[in-house]
C-alpha atoms as a PDB file:
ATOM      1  CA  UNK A   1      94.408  97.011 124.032  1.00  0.00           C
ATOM      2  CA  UNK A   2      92.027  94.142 123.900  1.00  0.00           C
ATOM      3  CA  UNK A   3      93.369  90.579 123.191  1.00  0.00           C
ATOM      4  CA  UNK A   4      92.858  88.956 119.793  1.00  0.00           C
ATOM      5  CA  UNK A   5      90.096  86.382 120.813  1.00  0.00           C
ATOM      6  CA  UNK A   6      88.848  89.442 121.708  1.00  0.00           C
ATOM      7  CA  UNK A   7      88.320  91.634 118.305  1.00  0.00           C
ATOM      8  CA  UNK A   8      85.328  92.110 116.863  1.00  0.00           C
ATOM      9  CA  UNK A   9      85.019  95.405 115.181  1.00  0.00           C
ATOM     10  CA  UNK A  10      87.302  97.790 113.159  1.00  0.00           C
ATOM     11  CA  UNK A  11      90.034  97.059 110.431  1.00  0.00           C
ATOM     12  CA  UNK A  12      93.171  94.919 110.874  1.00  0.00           C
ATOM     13  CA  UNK A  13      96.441  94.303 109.058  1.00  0.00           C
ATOM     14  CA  UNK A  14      98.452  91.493 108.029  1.00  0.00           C
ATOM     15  CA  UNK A  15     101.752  92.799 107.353  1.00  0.00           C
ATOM     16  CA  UNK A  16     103.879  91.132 104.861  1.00  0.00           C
ATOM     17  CA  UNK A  17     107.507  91.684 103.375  1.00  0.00           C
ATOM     18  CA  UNK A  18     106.673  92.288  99.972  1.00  0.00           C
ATOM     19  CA  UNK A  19     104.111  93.299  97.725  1.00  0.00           C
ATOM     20  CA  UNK A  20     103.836  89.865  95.389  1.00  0.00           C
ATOM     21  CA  UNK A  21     103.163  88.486  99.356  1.00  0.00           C
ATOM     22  CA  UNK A  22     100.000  90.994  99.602  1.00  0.00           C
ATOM     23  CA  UNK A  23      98.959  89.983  96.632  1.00  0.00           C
ATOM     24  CA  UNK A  24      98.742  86.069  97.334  1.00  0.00           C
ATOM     25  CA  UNK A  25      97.377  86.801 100.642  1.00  0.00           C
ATOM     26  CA  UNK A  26      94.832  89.521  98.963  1.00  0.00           C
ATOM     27  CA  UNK A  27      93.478  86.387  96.409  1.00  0.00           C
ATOM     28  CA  UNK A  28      93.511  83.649  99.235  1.00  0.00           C
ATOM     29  CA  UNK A  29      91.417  85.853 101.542  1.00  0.00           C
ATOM     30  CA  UNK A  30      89.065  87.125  98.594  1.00  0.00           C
ATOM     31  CA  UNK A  31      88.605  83.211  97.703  1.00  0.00           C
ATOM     32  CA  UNK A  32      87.326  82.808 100.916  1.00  0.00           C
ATOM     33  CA  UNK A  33      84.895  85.797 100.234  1.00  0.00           C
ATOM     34  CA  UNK A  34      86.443  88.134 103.048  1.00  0.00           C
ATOM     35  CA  UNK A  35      87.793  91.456 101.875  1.00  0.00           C
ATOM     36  CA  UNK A  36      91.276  91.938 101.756  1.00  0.00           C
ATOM     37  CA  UNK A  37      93.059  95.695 100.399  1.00  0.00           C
ATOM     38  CA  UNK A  38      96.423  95.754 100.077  1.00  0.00           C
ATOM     39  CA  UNK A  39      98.305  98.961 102.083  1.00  0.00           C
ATOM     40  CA  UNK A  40     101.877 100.250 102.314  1.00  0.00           C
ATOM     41  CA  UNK A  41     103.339 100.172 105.544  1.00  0.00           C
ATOM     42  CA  UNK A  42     106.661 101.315 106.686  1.00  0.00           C
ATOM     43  CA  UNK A  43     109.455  98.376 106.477  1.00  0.00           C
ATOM     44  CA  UNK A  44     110.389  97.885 110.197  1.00  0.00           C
ATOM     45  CA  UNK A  45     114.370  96.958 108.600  1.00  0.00           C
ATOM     46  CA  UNK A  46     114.250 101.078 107.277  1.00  0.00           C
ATOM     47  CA  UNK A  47     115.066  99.563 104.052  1.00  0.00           C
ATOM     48  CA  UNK A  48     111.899 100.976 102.169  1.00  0.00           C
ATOM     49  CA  UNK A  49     108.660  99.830 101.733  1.00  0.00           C
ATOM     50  CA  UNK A  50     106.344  96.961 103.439  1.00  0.00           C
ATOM     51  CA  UNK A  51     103.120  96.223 102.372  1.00  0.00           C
ATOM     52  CA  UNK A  52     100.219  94.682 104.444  1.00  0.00           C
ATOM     53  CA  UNK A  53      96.808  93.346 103.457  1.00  0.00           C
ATOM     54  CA  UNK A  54      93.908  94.536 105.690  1.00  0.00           C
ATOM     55  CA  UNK A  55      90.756  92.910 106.675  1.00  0.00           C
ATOM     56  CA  UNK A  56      87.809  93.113 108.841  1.00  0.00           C
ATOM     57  CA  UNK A  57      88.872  92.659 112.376  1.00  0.00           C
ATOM     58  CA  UNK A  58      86.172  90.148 112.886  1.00  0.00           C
ATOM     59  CA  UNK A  59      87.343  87.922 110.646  1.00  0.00           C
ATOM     60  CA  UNK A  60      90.786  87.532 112.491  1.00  0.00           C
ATOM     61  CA  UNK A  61      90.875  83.843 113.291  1.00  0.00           C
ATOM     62  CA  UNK A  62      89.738  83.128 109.702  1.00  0.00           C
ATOM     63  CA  UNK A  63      92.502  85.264 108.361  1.00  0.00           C
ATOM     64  CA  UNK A  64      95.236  83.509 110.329  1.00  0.00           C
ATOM     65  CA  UNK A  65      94.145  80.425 109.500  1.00  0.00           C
ATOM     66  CA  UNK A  66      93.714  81.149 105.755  1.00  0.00           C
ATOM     67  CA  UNK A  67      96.860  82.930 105.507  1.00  0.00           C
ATOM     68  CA  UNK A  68      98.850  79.901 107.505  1.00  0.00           C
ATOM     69  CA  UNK A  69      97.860  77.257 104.870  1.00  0.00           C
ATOM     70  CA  UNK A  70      98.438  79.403 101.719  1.00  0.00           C
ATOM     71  CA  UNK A  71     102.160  79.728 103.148  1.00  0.00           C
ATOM     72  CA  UNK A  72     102.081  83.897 103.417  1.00  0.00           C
ATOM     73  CA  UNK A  73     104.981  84.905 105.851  1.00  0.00           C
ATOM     74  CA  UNK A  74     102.700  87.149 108.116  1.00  0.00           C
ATOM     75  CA  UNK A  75     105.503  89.402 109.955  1.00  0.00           C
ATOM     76  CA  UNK A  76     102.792  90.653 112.225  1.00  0.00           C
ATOM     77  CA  UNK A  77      99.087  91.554 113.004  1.00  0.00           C
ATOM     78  CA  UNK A  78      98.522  95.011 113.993  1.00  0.00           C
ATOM     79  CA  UNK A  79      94.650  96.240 115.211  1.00  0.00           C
ATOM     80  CA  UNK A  80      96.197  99.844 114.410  1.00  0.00           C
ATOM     81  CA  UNK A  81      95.655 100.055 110.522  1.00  0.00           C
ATOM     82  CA  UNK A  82      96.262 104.151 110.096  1.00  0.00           C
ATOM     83  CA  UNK A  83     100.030 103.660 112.024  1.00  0.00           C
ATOM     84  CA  UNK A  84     101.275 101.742 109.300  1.00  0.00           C
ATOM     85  CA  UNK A  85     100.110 104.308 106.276  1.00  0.00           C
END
């Protein structure tokens, strides 16, 4: 697995608790013109759903930074997009 200074190509995903969560994150990345599509992930509690929001893999740094000063609660970043369907 490569490091993520390191990603350049493919599809990531912001995973987030709830699906009002994906949706802020969704608008704050598509204000910043990068595509964002929300996707249902499995909750890692086993109490339901999760939802995520992915995004080009490039724009990784952009995301995090984006996401950190809209206030989204990012539980994690996974490079692995089709695990979490």
């Amino acid at each position: 697995m490569r490091s993520n200074n390191q990603t350049s190509g493919g599809i990531m995903v912001a995973v987030v608790g709830s699906m009002t969560a994906a949706q802020r994150a969704q608008r704050a990345l598509l204000s910043a013109a990068i595509r964002a599509d929300i996707v249902k992930s499995d909750s890692e509690s086993g109490r339901g759903c999760g939802y995520g929001v992915a995004f080009p893999a490039s724009q990784q740094g952009n995301v995090r930074a984006i996401l950190s000063a809209s206030h989204v609660n990012v539980r994690r970043y996974s490079q692995d997009a089709w695990s979490l369907l």
